[in-house]
Protein backbone atom coordinates (compact mmCIF):
# COMPACT_ATOMS: atom_id res chain seq x y z
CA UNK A 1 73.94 136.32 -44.93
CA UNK A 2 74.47 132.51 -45.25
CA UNK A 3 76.81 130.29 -43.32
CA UNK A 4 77.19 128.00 -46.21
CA UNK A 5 76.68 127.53 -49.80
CA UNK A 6 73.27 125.27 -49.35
CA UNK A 7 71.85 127.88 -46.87
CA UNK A 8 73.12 130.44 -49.47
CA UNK A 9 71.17 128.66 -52.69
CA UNK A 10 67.81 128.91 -50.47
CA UNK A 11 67.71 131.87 -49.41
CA UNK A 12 68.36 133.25 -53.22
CA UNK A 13 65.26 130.68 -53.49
CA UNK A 14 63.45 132.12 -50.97
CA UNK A 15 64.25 136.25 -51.71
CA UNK A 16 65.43 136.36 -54.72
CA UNK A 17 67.92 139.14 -54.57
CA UNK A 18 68.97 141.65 -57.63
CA UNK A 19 72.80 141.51 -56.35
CA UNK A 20 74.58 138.48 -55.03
CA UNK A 21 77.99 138.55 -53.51
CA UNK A 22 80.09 135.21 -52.51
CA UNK A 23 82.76 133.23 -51.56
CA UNK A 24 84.40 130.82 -54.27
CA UNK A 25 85.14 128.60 -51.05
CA UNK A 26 82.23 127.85 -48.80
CA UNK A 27 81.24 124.32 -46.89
CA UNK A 28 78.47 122.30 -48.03
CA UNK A 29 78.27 123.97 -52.13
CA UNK A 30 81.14 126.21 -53.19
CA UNK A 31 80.40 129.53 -54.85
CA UNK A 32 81.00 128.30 -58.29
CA UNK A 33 78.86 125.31 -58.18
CA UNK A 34 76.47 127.84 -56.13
CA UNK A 35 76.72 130.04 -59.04
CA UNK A 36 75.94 127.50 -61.40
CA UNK A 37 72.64 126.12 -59.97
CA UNK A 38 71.22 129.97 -59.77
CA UNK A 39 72.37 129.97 -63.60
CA UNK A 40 70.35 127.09 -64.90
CA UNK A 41 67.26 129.45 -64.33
CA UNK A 42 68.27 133.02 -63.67
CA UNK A 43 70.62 134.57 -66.24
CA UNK A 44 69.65 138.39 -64.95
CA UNK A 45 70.73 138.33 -61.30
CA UNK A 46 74.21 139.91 -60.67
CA UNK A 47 76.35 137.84 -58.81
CA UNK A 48 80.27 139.39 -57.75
CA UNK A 49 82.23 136.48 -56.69
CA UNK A 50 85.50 136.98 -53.70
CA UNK A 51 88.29 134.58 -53.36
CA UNK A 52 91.51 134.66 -51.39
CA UNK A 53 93.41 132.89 -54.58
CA UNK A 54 93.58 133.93 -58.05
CA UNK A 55 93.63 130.47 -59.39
CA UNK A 56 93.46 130.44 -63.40
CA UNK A 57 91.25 127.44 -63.54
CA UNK A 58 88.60 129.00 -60.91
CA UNK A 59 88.66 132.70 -62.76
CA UNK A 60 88.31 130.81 -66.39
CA UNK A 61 85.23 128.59 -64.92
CA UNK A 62 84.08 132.26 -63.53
CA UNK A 63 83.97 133.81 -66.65
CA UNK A 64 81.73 131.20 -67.67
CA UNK A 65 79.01 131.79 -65.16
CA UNK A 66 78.76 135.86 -66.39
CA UNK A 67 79.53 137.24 -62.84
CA UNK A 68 79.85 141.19 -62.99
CA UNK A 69 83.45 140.35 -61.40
CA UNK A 70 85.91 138.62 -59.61
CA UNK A 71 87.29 139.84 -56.82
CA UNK A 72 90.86 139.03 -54.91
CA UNK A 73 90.89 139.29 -51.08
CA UNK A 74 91.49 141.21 -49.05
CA UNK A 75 89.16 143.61 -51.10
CA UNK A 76 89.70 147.25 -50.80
CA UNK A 77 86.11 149.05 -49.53
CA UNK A 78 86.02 151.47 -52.52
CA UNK A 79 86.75 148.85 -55.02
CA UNK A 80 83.59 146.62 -53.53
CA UNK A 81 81.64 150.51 -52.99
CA UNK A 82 82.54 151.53 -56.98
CA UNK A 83 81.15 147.92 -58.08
CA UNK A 84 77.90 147.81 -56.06
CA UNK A 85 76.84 151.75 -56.98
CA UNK A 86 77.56 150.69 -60.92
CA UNK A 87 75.24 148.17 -60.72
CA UNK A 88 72.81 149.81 -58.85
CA UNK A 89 72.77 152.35 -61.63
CA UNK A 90 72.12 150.18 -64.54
């Protein structure tokens, strides 16, 4: 758990986690630009991104970053559960 998107990039530095799930709108670094620094080195990690808006600009910029998916808050718990066990499983 991070309380912001700089704490967020180093403690993917630090742990290096399989699955990553954020917030498009965090203080400090934003989960697209977030997104984007993990992406200049690590391609494999699977990153689900949340948001509260379904802005067309953010989700095209999100397609760009290959997230496993985009989701729009408030998120229903089996949607989230069905998306986390399908990834676990590849």
């Amino acid at each position: 758990i991070a309380k912001c998107g700089k704490e967020a990039y180093e403690q993917y530095k630090q742990h290096h986690p399989d699955i990553i799930l954020t917030d498009i709108n965090m203080p400090n670094l934003d989960g697209l630009s977030l997104i984007s620094k993990i992406r200049e080195e690590d391609t494999k990690t699977k990153i689900i991104i949340i948001s509260a808006h379904s802005e067309q600009e953010k989700l095209l910029k999100a397609i760009e970053l290959n997230l496993v998916t985009y989701l729009i808050k408030p998120i229903k718990t089996d949607m989230l559960k069905k998306v986390i066990f399908e990834l676990v499983e590849v």
